[in-house]
Protein backbone atom coordinates (compact mmCIF):
# COMPACT_ATOMS: atom_id res chain seq x y z
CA UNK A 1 -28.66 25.54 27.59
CA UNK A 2 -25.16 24.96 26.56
CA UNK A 3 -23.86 21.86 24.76
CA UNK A 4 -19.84 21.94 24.77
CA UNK A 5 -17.67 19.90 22.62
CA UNK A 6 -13.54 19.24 23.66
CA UNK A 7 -11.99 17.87 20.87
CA UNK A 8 -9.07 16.78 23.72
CA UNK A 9 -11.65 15.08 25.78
CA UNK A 10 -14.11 12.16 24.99
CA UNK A 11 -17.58 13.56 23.59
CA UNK A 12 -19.61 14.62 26.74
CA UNK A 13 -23.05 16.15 26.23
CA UNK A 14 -24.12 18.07 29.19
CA UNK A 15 -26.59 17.06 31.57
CA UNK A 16 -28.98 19.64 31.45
CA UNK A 17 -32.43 20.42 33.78
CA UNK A 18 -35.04 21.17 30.75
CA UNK A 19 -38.09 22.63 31.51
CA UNK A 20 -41.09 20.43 30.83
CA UNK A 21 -42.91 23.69 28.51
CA UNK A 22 -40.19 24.79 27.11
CA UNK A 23 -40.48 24.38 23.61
CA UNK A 24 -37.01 22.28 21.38
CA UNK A 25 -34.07 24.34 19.98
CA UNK A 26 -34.01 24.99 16.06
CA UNK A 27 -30.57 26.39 14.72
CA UNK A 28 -30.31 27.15 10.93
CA UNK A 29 -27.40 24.95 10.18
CA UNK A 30 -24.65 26.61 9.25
CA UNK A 31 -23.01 23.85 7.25
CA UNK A 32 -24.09 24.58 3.74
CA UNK A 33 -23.58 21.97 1.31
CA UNK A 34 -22.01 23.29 -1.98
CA UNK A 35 -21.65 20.67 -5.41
CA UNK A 36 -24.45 18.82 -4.98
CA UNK A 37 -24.70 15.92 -7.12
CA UNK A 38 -27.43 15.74 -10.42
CA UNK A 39 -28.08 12.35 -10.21
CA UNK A 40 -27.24 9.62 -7.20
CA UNK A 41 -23.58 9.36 -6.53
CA UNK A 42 -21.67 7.23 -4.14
CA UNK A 43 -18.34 6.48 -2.44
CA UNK A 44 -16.42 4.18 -0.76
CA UNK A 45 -14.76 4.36 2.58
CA UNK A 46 -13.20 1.93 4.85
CA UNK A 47 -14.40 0.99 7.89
CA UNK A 48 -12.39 2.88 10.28
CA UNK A 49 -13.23 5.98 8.18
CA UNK A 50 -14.65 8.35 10.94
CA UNK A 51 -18.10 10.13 10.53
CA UNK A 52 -18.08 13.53 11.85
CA UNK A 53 -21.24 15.29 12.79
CA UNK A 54 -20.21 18.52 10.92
CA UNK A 55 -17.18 19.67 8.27
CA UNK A 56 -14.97 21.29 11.15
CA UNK A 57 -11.43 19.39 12.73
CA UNK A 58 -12.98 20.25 16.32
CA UNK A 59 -16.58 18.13 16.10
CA UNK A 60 -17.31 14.88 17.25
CA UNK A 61 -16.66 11.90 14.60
CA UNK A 62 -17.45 8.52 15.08
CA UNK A 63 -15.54 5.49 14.35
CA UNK A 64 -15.10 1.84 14.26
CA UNK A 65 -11.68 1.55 16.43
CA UNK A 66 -10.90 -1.95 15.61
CA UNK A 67 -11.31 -1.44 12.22
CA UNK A 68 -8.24 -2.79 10.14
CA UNK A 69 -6.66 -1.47 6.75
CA UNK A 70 -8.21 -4.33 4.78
CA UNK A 71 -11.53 -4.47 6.33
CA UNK A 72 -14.41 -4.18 3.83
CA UNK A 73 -15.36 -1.11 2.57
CA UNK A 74 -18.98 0.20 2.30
CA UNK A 75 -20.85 2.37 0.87
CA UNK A 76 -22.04 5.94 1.34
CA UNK A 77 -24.51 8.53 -0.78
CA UNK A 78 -22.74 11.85 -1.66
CA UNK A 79 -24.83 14.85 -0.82
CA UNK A 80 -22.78 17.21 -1.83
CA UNK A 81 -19.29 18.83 -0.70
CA UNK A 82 -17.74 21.75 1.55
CA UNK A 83 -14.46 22.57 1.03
CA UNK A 84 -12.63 18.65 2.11
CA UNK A 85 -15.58 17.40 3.41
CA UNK A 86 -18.17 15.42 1.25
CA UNK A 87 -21.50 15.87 2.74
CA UNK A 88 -22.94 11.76 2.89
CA UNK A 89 -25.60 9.63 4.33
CA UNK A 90 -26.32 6.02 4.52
CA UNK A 91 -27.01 4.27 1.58
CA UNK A 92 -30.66 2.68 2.18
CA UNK A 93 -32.03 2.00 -1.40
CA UNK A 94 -32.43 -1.96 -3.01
CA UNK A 95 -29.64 -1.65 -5.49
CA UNK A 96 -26.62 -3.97 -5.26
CA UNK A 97 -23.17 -2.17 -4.56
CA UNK A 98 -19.82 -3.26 -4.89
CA UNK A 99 -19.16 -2.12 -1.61
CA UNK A 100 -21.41 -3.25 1.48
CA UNK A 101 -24.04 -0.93 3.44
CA UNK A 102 -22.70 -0.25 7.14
CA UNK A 103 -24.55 -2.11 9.40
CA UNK A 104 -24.01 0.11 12.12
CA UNK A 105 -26.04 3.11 9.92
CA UNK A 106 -29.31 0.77 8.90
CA UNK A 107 -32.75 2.85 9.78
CA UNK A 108 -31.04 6.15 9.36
CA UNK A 109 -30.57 8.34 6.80
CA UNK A 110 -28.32 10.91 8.70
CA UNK A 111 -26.70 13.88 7.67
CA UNK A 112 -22.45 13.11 8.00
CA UNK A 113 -19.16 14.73 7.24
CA UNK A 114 -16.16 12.07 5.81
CA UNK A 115 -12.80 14.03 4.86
CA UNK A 116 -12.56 14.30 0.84
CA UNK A 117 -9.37 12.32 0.91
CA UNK A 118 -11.40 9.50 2.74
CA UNK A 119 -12.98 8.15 -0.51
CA UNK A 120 -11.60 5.21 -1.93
CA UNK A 121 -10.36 4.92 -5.89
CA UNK A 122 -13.05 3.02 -7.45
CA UNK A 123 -13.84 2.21 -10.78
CA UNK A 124 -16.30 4.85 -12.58
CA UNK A 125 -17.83 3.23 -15.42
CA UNK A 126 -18.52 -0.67 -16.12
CA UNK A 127 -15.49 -2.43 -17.66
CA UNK A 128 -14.87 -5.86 -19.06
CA UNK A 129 -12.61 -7.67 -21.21
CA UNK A 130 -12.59 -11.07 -22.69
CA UNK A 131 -9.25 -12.53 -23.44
CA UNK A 132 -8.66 -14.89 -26.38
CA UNK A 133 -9.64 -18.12 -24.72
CA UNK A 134 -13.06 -17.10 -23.82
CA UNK A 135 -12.13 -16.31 -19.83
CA UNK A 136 -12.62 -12.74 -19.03
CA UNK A 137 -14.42 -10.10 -16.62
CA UNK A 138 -17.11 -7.78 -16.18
CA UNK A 139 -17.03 -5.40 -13.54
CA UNK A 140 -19.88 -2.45 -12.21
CA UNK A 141 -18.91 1.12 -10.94
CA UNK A 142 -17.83 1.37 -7.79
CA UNK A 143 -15.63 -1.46 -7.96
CA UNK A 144 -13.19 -0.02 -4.83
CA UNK A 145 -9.79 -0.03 -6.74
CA UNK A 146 -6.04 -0.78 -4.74
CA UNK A 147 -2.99 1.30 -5.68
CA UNK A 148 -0.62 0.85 -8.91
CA UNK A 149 1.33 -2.08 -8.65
CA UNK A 150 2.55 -1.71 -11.87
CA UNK A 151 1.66 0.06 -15.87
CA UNK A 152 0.02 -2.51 -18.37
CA UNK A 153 0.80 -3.42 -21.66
CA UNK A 154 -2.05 -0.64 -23.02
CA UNK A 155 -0.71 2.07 -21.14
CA UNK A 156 -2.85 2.21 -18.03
CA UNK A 157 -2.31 1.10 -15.03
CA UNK A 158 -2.24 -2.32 -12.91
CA UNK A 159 -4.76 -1.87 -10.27
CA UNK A 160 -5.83 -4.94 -8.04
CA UNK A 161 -9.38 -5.60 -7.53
CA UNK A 162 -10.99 -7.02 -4.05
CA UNK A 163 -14.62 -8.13 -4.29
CA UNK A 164 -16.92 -9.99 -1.84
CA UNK A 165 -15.07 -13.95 -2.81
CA UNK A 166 -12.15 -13.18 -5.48
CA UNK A 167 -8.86 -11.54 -6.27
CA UNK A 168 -7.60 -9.97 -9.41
CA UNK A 169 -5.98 -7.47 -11.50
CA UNK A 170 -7.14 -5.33 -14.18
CA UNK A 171 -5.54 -2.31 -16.09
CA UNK A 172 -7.27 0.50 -15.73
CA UNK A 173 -6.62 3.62 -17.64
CA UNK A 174 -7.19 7.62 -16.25
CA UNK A 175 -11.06 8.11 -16.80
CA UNK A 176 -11.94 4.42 -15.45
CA UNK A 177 -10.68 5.81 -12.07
CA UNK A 178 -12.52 8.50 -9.59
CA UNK A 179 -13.67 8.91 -6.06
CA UNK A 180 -17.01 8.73 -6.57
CA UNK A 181 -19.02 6.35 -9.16
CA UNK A 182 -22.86 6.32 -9.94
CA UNK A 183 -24.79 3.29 -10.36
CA UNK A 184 -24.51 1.42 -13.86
CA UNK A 185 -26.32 -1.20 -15.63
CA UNK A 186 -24.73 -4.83 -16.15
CA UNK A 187 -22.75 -4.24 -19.77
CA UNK A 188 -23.75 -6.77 -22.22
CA UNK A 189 -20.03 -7.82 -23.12
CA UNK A 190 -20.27 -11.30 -21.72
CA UNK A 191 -23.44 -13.17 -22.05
CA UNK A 192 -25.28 -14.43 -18.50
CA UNK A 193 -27.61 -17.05 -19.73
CA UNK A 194 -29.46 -19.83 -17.77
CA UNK A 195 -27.50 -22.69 -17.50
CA UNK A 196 -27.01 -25.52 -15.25
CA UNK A 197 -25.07 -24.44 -11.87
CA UNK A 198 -22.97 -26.80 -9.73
CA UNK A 199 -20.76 -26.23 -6.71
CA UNK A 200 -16.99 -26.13 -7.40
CA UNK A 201 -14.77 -28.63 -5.38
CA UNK A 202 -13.15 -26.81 -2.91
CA UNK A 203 -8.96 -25.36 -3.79
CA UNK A 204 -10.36 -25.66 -7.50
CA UNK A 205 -7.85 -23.67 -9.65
CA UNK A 206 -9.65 -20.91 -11.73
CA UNK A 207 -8.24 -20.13 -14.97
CA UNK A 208 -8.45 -16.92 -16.26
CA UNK A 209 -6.41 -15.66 -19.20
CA UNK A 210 -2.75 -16.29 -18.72
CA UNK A 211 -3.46 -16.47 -15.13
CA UNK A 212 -5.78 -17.53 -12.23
CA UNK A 213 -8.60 -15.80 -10.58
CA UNK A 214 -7.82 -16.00 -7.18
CA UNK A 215 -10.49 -16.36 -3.77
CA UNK A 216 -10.02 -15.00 -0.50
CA UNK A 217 -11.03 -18.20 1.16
CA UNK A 218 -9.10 -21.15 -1.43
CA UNK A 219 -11.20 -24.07 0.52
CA UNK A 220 -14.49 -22.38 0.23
CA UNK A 221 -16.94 -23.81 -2.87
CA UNK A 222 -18.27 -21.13 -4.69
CA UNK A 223 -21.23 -22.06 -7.63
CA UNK A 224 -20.33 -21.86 -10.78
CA UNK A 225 -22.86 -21.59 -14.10
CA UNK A 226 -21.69 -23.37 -17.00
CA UNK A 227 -21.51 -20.82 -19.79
CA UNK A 228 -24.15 -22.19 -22.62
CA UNK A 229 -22.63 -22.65 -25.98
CA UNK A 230 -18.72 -23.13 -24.78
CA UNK A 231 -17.94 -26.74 -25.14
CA UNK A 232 -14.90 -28.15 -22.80
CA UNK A 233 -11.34 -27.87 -23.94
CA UNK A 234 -7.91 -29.05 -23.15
CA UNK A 235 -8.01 -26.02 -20.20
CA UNK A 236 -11.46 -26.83 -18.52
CA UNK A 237 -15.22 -26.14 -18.36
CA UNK A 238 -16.15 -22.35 -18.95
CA UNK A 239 -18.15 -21.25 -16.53
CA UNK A 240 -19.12 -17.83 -14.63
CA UNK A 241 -18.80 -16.72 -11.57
CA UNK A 242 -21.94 -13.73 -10.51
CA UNK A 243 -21.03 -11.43 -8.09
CA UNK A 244 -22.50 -8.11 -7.24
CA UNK A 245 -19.69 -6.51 -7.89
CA UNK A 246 -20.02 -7.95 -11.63
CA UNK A 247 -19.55 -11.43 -13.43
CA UNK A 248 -15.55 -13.46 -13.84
CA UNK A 249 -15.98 -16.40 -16.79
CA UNK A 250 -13.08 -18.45 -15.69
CA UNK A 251 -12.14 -22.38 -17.02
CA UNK A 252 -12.32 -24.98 -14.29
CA UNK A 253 -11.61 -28.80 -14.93
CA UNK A 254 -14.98 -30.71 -15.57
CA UNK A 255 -14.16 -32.89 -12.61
CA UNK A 256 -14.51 -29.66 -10.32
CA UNK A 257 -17.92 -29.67 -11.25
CA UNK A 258 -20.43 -31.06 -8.06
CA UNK A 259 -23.83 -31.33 -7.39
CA UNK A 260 -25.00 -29.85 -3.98
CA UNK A 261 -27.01 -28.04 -2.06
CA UNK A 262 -26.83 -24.70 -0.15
CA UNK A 263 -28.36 -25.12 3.17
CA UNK A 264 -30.95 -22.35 4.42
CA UNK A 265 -29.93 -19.62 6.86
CA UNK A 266 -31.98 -19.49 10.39
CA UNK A 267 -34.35 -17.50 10.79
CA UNK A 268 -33.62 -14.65 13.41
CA UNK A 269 -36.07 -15.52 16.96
CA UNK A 270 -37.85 -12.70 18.38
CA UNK A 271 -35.83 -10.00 20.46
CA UNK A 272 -36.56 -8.68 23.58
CA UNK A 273 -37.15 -5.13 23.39
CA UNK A 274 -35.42 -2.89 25.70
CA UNK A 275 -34.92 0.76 26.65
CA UNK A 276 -36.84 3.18 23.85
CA UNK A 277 -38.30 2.85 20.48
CA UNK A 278 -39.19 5.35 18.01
CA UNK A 279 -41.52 4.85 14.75
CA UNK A 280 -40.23 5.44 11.25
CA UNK A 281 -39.79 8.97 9.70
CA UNK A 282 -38.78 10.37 12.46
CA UNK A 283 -36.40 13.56 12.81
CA UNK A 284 -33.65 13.50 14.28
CA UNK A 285 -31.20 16.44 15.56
CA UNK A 286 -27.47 16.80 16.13
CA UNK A 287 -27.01 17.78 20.39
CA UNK A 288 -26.35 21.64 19.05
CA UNK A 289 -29.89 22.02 17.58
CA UNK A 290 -28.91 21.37 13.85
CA UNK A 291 -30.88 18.68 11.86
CA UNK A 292 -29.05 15.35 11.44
CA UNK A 293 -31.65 13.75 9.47
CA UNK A 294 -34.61 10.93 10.09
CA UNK A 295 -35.11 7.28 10.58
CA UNK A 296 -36.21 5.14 7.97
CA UNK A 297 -37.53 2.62 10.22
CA UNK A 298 -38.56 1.57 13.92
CA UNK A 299 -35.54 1.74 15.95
CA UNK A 300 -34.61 0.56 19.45
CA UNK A 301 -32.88 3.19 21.54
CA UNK A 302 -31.17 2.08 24.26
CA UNK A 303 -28.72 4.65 25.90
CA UNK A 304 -30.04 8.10 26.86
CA UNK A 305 -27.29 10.24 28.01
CA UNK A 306 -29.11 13.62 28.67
CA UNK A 307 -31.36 16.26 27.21
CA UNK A 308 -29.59 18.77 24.82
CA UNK A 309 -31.83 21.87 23.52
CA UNK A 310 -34.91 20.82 24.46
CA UNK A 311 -34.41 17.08 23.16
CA UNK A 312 -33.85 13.71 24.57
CA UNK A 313 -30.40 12.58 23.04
CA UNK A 314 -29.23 8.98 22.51
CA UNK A 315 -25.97 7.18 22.15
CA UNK A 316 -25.97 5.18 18.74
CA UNK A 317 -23.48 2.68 18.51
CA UNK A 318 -21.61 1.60 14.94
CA UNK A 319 -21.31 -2.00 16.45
CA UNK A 320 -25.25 -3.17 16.55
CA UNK A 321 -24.48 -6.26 18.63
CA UNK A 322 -23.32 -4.04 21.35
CA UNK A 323 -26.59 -1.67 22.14
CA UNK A 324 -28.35 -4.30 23.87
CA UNK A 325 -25.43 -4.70 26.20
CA UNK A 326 -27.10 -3.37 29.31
CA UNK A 327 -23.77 -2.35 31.53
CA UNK A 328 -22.95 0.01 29.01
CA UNK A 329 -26.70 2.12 29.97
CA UNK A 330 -25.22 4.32 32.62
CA UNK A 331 -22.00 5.07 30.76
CA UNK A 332 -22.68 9.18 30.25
CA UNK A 333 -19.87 9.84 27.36
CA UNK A 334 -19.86 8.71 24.17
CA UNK A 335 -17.43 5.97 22.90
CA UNK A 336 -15.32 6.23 19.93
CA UNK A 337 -17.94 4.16 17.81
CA UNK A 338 -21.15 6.22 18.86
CA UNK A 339 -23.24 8.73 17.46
CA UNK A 340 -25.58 11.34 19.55
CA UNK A 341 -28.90 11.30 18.06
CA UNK A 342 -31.40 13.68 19.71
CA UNK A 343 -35.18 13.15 19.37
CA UNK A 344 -38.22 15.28 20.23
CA UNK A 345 -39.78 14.03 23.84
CA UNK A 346 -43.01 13.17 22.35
CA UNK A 347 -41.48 10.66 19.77
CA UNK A 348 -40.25 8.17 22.01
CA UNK A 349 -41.82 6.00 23.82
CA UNK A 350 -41.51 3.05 26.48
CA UNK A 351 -40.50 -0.12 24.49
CA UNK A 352 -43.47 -3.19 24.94
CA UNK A 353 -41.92 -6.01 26.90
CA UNK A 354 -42.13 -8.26 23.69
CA UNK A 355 -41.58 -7.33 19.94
CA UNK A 356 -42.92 -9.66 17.31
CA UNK A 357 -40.25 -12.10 15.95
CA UNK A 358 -40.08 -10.38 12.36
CA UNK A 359 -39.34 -7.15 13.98
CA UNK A 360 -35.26 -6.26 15.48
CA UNK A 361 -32.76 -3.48 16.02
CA UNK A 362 -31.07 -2.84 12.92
């Protein structure tokens, strides 16, 4: 039983006749992970950053490929490293990160390959300043960070800084920068107090030092908290601005200031099941025999593309809207944006015609 990988050909897993008693392949993996991280470490890629199966040029790697250059990054765990590979896995714990979890990679904590050079600058240790008229920043690790644009006044160097609404850019000197950043508390440099919170007007201008804070989306109405303590001056309100990615105390005019409401998101309906399911905590194996980790929840499998060492394998797709897609079922290769995941026979199972409404693929 022979599973053969072209790298000049799309992935194709071999359709194999398994015998029903013959027992699953298990390979020691051969991949040993070197440098393995003390405490929790992370890193950020972007999105068309592709996920290889194992550290070797001639393996199967997934990818996103519409992906653009400024698409969001997210966030993986570092397991360790192997010459230019960092050993990662999906990033499944309730801490907030700068950068966002990949959709594509909920319910699994699996066992990937990203090229060393793939990880994003970020910043490696919390980091705020206040300037004079009481407008400043905080930002968390991880932070992802964009090239020099220039050197600041202190001798570091102009960096611009992308989180999930705003626009900036700080000076950063040598040891605020890495590839990899572990999770740090809030630093207590600027104050986050209760306060009363009201809904900018939309294209308000946000003040912040000599210069403005600026938002991705200028007609969108982010909420503000006014900062407890600061009374109004000639140059606005102070308020703050809470991200995950940290905290920006900017000055708005007091006329920005609205009342509102945020409306509540739908609830998701039931989803039909279809295809396979399998239960949490459930290994999973790489087509070659090697272990490629476990789910972390139930998961709906919906393209089998052939039995590999003993295993049922599945195609995974990055994009989650597309697994349901049922003329994509008796496609045999892989696509650019899927994964094979191979499963023991007796762990999957017929899914029920229903699934209860709190209950959908990841």
């Amino acid at each position: 039983m022979v599973v053969r990988i072209n790298s000049k050909l799309p992935f194709v897993i071999a359709l194999v006749a398994v015998a029903g008693c013959r027992a699953p392949q298990v390979i020691a993996d051969p991949y040993v992970v070197h440098d393995i991280p003390q405490i929790e470490t992370f890193v950020a890629v972007l999105p068309s950053t592709p996920l290889a199966i194992a550290p070797v040029d001639n393996q199967w790697a997934a990818r996103e490929p519409t992906a653009t250059l400024d698409g969001q990054p997210y966030v993986l765990r570092v397991r360790g490293r192997r010459g230019q590979w960092l050993a990662v896995s999906p990033v499944n714990d309730n801490h907030e990160h700068c950068a966002q979890r990949h959709d594509g990679l909920r319910g699994l904590d699996l066992h990937l390959w990203i090229a060393a050079a793939a990880a994003l600058p970020v910043l490696s240790k919390p980091k705020h300043l206040v300037y004079p008229d009481g407008t400043g920043w905080q930002l968390h690790a991880g932070v992802p960070l964009g090239p020099r644009v220039a050197m600041g006044p202190a001798g570091g160097e102009l960096r611009a800084v992308q989180t999930d609404d705003y626009l900036t850019a700080i000076e950063a000197q040598a040891d605020d920068v890495a590839q990899t950043y572990a999770l740090s508390h809030v630093p207590p440099a600027v104050e986050r107090p209760d306060a009363a919170s009201y809904c900018l007007a939309p294209g308000t201008r946000l003040k912040l030092g000599d210069g403005e804070l600026l938002r991705k989306q200028a007609a969108a109405a982010p909420w503000a908290v006014v900062v407890v303590g600061a009374p109004p001056t000639a140059s606005g309100v102070l308020v703050e601005l809470r991200e995950r990615c940290g905290c920006f105390r900017v000055r708005v005019p007091e006329a920005a200031l609205q009342t509102g409401g945020m409306g509540l998101l739908g609830m998701l309906a039931g989803t039909p099941a279809k295809g396979f399911v399998v239960a949490a905590d459930t290994p999973l194996w790489w087509p070659d025999g090697r272990p490629a980790g476990v789910t972390t929840a139930a998961l709906s499998l919906t393209r089998e593309i052939g039995p590999s060492a003993g295993r049922r394998c599945f195609a995974w797709s990055l994009r989650p809207w597309w697994r349901l897609a049922p003329k994509l079922a008796a496609q045999a290769q892989l696509r650019a944006d899927e994964l094979p995941l191979c499963l023991e026979p007796n762990s999957v199972r017929r899914a029920p015609a229903s699934l209860p409404a709190v209950w959908a693929p990841p």
